[in-house]
Protein backbone atom coordinates (compact mmCIF):
# COMPACT_ATOMS: atom_id res chain seq x y z
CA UNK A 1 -22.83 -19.37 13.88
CA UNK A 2 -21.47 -22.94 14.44
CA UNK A 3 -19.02 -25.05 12.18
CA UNK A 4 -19.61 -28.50 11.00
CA UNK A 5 -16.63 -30.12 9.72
CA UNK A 6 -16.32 -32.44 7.03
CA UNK A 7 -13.45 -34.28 7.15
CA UNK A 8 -13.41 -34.03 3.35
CA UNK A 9 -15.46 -32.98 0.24
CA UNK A 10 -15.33 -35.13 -3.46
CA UNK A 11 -16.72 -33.58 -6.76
CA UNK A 12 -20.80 -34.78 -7.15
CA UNK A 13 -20.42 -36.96 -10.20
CA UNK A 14 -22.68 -35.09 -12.55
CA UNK A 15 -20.59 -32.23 -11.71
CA UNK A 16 -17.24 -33.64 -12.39
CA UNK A 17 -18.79 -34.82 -15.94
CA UNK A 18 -20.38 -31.62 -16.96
CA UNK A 19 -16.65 -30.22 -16.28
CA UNK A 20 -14.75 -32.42 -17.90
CA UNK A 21 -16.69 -32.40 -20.55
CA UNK A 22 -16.78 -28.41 -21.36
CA UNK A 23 -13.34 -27.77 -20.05
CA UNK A 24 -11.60 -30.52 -22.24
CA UNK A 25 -8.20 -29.07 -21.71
CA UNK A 26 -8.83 -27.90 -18.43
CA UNK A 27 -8.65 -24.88 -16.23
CA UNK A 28 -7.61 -22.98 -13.40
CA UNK A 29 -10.27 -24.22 -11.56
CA UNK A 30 -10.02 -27.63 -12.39
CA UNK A 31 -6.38 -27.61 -11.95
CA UNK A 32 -6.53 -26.49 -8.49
CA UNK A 33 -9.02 -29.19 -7.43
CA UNK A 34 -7.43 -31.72 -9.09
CA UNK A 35 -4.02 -30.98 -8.03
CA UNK A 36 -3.52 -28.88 -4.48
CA UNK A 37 -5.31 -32.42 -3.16
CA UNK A 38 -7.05 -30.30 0.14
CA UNK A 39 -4.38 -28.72 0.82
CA UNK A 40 -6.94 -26.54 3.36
CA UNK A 41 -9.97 -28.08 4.87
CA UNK A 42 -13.08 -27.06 7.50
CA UNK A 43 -11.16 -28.62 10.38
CA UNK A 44 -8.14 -26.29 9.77
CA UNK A 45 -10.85 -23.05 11.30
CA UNK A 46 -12.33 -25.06 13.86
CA UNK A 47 -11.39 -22.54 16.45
CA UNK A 48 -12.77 -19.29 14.82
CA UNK A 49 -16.29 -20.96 14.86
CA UNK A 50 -18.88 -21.96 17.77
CA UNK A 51 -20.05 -25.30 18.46
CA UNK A 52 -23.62 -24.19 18.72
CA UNK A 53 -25.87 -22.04 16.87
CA UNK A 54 -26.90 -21.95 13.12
CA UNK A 55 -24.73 -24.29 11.11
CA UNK A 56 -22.28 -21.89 9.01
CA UNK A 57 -21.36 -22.24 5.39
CA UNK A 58 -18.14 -24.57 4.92
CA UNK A 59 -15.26 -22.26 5.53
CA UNK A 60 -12.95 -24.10 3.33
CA UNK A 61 -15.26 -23.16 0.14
CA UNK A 62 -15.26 -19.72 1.72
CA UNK A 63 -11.47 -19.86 1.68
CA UNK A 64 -11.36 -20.90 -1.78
CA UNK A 65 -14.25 -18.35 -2.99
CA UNK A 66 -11.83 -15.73 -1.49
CA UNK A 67 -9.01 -17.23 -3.54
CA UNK A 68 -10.66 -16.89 -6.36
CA UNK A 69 -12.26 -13.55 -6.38
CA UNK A 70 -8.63 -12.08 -5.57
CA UNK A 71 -7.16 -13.64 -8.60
CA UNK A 72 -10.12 -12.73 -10.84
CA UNK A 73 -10.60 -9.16 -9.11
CA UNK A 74 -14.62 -9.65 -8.17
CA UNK A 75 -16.77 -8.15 -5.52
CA UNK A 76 -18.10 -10.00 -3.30
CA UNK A 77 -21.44 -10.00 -4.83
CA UNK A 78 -19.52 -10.85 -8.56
CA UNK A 79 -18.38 -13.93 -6.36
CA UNK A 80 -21.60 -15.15 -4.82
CA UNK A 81 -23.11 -15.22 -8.58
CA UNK A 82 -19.97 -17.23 -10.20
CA UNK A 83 -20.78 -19.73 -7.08
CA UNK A 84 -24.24 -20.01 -8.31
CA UNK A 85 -23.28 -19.84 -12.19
CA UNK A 86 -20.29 -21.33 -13.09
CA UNK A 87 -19.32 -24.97 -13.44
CA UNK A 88 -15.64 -24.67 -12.75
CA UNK A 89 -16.36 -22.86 -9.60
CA UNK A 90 -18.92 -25.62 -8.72
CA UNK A 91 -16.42 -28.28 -9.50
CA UNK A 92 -13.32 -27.01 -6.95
CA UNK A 93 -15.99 -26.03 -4.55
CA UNK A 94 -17.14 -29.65 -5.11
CA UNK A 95 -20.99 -28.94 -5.20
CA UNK A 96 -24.14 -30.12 -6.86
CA UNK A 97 -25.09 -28.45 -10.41
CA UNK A 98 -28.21 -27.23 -8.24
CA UNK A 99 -26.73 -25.28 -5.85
CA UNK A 100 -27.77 -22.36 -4.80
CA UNK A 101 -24.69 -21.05 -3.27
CA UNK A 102 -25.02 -18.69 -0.26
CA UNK A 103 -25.70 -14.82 0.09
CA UNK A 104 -22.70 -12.59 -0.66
CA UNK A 105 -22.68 -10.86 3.12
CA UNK A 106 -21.17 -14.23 3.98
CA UNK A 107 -18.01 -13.83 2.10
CA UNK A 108 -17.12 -10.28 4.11
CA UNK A 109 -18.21 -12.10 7.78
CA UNK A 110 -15.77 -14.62 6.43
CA UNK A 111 -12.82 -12.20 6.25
CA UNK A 112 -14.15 -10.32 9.55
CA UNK A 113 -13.80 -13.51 11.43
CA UNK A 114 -10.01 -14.39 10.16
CA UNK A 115 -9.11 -10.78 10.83
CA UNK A 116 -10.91 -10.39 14.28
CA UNK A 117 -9.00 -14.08 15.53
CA UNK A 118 -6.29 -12.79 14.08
CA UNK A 119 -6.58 -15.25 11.61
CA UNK A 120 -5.23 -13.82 8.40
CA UNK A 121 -2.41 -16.12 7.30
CA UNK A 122 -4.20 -19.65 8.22
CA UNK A 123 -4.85 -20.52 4.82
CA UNK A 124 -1.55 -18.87 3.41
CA UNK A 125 0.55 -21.03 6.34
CA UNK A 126 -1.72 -23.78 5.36
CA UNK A 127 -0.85 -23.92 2.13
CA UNK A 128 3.32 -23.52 2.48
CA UNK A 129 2.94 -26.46 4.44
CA UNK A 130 1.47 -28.10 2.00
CA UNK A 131 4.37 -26.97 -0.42
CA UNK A 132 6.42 -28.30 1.76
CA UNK A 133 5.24 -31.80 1.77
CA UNK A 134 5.41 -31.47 -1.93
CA UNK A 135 8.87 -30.90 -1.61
CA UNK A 136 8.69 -27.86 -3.19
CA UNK A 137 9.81 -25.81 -0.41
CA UNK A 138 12.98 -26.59 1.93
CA UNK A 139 13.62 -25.18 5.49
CA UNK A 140 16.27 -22.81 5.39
CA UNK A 141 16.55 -22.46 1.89
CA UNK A 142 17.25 -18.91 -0.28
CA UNK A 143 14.88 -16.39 -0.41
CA UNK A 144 14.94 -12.60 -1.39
CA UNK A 145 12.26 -9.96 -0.51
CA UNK A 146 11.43 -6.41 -1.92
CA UNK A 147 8.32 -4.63 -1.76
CA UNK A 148 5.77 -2.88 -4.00
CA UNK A 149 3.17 -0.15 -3.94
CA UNK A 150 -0.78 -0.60 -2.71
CA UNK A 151 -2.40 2.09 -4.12
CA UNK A 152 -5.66 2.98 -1.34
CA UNK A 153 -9.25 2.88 -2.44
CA UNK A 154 -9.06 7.03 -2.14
CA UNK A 155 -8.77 10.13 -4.80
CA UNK A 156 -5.26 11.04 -4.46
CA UNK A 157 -5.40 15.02 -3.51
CA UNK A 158 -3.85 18.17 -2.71
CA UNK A 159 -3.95 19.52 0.40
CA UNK A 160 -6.37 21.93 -0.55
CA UNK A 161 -8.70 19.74 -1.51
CA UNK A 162 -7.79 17.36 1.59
CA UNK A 163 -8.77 20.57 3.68
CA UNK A 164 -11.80 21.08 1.83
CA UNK A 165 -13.11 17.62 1.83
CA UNK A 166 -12.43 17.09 5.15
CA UNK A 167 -14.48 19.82 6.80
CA UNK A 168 -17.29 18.87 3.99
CA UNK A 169 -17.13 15.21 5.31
CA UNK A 170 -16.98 16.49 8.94
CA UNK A 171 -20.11 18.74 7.65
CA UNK A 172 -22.00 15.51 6.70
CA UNK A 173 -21.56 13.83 9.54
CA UNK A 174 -22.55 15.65 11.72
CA UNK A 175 -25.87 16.71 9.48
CA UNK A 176 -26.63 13.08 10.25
CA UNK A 177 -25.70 12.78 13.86
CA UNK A 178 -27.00 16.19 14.84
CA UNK A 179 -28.48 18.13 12.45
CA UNK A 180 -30.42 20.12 15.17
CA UNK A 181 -27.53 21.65 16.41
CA UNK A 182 -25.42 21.95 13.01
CA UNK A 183 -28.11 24.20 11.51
CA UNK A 184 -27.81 26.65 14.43
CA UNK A 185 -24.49 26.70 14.25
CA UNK A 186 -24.02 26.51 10.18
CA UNK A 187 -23.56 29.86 7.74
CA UNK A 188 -25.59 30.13 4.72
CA UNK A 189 -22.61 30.25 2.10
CA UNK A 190 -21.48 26.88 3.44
CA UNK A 191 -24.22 25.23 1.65
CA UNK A 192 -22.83 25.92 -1.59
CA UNK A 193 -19.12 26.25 -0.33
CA UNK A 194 -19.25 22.37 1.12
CA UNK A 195 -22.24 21.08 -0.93
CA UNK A 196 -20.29 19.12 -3.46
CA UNK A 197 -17.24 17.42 -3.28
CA UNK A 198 -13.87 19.47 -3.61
CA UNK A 199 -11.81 19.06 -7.09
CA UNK A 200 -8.90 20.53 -8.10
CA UNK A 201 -9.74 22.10 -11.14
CA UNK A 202 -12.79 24.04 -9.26
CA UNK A 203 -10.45 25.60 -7.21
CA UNK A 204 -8.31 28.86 -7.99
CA UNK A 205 -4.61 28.05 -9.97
CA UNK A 206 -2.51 30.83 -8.55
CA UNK A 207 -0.90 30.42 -5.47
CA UNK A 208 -2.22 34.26 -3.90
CA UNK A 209 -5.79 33.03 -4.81
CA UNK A 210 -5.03 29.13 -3.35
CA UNK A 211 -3.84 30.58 -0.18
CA UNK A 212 -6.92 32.61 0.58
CA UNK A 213 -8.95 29.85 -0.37
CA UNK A 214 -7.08 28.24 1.79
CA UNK A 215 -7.65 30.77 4.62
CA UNK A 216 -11.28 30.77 4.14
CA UNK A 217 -11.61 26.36 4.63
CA UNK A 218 -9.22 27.28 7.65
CA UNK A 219 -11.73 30.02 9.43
CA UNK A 220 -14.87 27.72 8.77
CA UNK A 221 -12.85 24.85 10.07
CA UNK A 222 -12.03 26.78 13.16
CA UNK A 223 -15.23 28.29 13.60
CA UNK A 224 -16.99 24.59 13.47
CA UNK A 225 -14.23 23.47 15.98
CA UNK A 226 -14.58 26.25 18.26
CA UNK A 227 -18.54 25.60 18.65
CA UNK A 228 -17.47 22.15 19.04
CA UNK A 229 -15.27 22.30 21.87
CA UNK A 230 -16.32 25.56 23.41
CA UNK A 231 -17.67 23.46 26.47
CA UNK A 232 -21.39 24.18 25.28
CA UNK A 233 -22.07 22.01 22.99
CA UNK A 234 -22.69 18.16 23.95
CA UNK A 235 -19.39 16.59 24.46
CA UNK A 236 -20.29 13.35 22.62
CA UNK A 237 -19.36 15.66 19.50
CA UNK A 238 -16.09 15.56 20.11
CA UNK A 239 -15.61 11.97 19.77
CA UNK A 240 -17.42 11.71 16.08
CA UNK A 241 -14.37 10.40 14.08
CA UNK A 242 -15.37 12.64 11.08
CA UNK A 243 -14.82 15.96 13.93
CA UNK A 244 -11.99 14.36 15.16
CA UNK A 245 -10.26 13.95 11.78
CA UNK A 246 -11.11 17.80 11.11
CA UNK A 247 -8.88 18.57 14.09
CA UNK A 248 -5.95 16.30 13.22
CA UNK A 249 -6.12 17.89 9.87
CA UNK A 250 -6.19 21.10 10.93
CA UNK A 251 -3.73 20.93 13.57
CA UNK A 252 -1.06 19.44 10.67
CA UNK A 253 -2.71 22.21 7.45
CA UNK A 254 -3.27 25.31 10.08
CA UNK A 255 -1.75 27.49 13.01
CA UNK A 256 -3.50 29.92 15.13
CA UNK A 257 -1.50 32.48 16.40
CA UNK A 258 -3.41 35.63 18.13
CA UNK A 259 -6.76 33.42 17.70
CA UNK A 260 -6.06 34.19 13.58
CA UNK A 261 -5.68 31.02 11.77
CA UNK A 262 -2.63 30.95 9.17
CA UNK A 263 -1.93 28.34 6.34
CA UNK A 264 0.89 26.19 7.16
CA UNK A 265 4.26 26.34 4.39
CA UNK A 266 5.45 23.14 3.05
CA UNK A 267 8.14 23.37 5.61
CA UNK A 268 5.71 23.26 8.69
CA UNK A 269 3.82 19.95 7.41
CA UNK A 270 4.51 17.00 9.57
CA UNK A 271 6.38 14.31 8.03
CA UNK A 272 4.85 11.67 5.39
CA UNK A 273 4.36 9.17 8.16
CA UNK A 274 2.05 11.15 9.95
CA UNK A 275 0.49 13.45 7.26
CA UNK A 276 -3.12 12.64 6.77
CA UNK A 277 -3.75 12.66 3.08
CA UNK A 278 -7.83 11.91 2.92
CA UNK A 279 -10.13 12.20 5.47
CA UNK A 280 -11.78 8.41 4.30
CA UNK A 281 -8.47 6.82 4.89
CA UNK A 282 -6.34 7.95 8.01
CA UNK A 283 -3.33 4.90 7.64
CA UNK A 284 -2.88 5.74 3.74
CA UNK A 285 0.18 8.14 3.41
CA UNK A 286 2.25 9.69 0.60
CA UNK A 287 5.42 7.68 -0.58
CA UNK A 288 7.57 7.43 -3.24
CA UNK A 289 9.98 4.77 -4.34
CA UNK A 290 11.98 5.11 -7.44
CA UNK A 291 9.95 7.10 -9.91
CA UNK A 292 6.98 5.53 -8.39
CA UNK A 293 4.66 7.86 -6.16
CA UNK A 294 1.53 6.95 -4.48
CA UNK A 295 -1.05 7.19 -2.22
CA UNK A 296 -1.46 3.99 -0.09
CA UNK A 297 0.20 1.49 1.69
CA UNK A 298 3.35 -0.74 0.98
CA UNK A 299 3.86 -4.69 0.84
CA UNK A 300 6.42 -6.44 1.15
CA UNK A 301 6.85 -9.72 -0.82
CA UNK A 302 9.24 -12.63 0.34
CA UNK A 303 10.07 -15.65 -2.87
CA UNK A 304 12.34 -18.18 -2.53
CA UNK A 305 14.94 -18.09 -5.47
CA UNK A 306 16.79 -21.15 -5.17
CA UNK A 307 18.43 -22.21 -8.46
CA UNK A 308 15.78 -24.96 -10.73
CA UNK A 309 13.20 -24.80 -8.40
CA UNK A 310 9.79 -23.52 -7.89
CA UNK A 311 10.14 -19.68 -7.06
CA UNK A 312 6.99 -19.15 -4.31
CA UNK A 313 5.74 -16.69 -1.91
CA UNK A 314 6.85 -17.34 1.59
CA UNK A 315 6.23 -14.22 4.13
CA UNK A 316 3.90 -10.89 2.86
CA UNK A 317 3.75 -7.90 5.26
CA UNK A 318 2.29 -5.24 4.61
CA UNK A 319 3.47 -1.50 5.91
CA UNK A 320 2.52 2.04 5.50
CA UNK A 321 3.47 3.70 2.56
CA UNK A 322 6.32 5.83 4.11
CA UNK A 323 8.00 2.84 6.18
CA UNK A 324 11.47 1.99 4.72
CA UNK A 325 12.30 -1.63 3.38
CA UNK A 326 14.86 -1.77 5.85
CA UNK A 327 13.09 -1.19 8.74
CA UNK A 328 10.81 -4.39 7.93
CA UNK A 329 13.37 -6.55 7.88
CA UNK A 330 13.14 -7.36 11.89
CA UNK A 331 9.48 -8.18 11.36
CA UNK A 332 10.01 -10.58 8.05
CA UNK A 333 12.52 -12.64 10.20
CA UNK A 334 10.44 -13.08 12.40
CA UNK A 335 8.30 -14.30 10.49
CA UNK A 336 10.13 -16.54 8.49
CA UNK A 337 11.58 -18.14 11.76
CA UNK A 338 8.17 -18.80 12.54
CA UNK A 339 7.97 -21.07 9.51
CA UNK A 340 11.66 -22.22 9.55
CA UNK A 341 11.84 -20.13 6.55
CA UNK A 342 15.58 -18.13 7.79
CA UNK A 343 18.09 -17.40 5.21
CA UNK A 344 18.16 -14.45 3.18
CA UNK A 345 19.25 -13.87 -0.99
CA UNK A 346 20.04 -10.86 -2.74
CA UNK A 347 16.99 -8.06 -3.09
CA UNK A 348 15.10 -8.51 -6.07
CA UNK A 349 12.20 -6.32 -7.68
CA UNK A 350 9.17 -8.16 -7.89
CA UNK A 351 7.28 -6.54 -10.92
CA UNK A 352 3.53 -6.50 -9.87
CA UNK A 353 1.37 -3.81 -8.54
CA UNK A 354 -0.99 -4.45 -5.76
CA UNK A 355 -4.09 -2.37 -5.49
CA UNK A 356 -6.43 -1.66 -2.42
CA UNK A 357 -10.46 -2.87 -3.28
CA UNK A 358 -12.29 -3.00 -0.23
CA UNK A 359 -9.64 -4.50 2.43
CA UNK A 360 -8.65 -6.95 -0.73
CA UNK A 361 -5.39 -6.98 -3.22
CA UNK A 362 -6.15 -7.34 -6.80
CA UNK A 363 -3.28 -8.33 -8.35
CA UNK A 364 -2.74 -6.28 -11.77
């Protein structure tokens, strides 16, 4: 896919009257195009994109598409439509009433491209420097950071149910990769046993009855593992992530000792850091900050906070769950020297939650 840049896009004129028309007061939309004046444009990614091939949609309206479907909370599809639908979007996007728009795959190859250059922050440094020559933002000034909870895109569980779930999804993969050789090796109570996905309140309440349920998930998991590894079975097995998550799970939930598997004690768990908490999402860990708990990640939010001035976002970085404040500290500054953006205020809570959709934050 190739990029052809437009050194700069104005609102069609039927467009701009429709707009003005129905939004008589104005809105978010309208204010945007109206007053952040380009602050991004399609010569700003024209490293990320080929000079031959099929001509590409215009990355900038990408950009803004993805700007807009964060602050409204839409899928990708949701945003493709409101391209195609809705006036406002039509007139920051600065296209013809007749557009079409383009498919909604294009939006996530749009986010795969910044993420694969490494290309998260472009638009976010391109618009502080636009701040900047606002003079809304001054080198050096005051800032303060603290951080906030990202809640993953996963059931939060307990590790019974993590064990359970995780041999059922190591169980469906391999069904799917090779089902030949999972039948021979598969016992007829795991049908029902794995067939539907493990909750809580299916499984036994006291803790004698928990534990051998517990014991049971562990000798299937073993016994799976065993056939797995035992040097008979193909080797390219091993390296199906869903097989290889079983055995990092079951290395932190289990023991073998005299080739009998035991149920590890909340004492024998490996640390938060390290503790896998859902087989679908390996990097989302248990934390807990305050009286807030989660399952997820952490990010942490830099504002400046210099007195009768704007207050805006200068740095975001974004952490596992577990990870201290103060150990991100190194990492912000560096940052923030990167954009001449140095000295530090006081710590501030920032009252917002930030939740995980598909790779995006929706801001509550």
């Amino acid at each position: 896919m190739s990029l052809n840049p437009q050194p700069g896009y104005t609102v069609p004129a039927e467009t701009a009257k429709v707009a003005k028309a129905i939004f008589t007061k104005g809105n978010l939309c309208i204010t945007m195009a109206d007053r952040l004046d380009s602050f991004v444009s399609d010569q700003d990614f024209s490293t990320l994109f080929s000079h031959q091939g099929q001509p590409g949609v215009s990355p900038m309206r990408l950009a803004l598409v993805t700007i807009l479907q964060y602050i409204e909370g839409l899928t990708d599809r949701q945003a493709a439509d409101a391209v195609r639908s809705r006036i406002d979007w039509k007139y920051l996007l600065c296209l013809e009433l007749t557009d079409k728009g383009f498919d909604h795959t294009v939006l996530s190859e749009f986010r795969t491209r910044l993420i694969a250059q490494q290309a998260e922050s472009l638009v976010f440094d391109q618009l502080l420097s636009w701040c900047q020559q606002q003079g809304w933002l001054q080198a050096r000034g005051r800032q303060r950071t603290d951080s906030t909870h990202v809640v993953a895109t996963i059931r939060a569980v307990t590790r019974l149910e993590c064990a359970g779930e995780t041999l059922r999804a190591a169980l469906n993969a391999l069904a799917v990769v090779a089902p030949a050789w999972l039948q021979a090796q598969s016992q007829p109570e795991w049908i029902e046993r794995y067939s539907e996905r493990m909750e809580d309140y299916h499984l036994p309440t006291s803790k004698a009855a928990r534990e051998e349920q517990a014991h049971v998930y562990g000798e299937d998991g073993k016994q799976l593992l065993d056939a797995i590894f035992d040097g008979h079975s193909p080797e390219w097995l091993q390296q199906v992530p869903a097989v290889e998550t079983l055995r990092r799970v079951w290395v932190q939930q289990y023991y073998v000792c005299n080739n009998e598997i035991y149920w590890r004690t909340e004492q024998g768990i490996p640390p938060a850091t390290l503790m896998i908490s859902s087989p679908y999402d390996l990097d989302a860990h248990y934390s807990k900050k305050n009286t807030t708990s989660w399952v997820g990640y952490k990010v942490h939010l830099s504002e400046t906070c210099e007195p009768n001035s704007l207050h805006l976002i200068t740095n975001v970085e974004t952490t596992a769950a577990p990870i201290a404040d103060g150990d991100v500290t190194e990492a912000i500054h560096t940052s923030r020297e990167q954009r001449d953006f140095v000295r530090l205020g006081k710590k501030a809570a920032i009252a917002k939650t930030y939740i995980c959709v598909s790779g995006d934050f929706i801001c509550n």
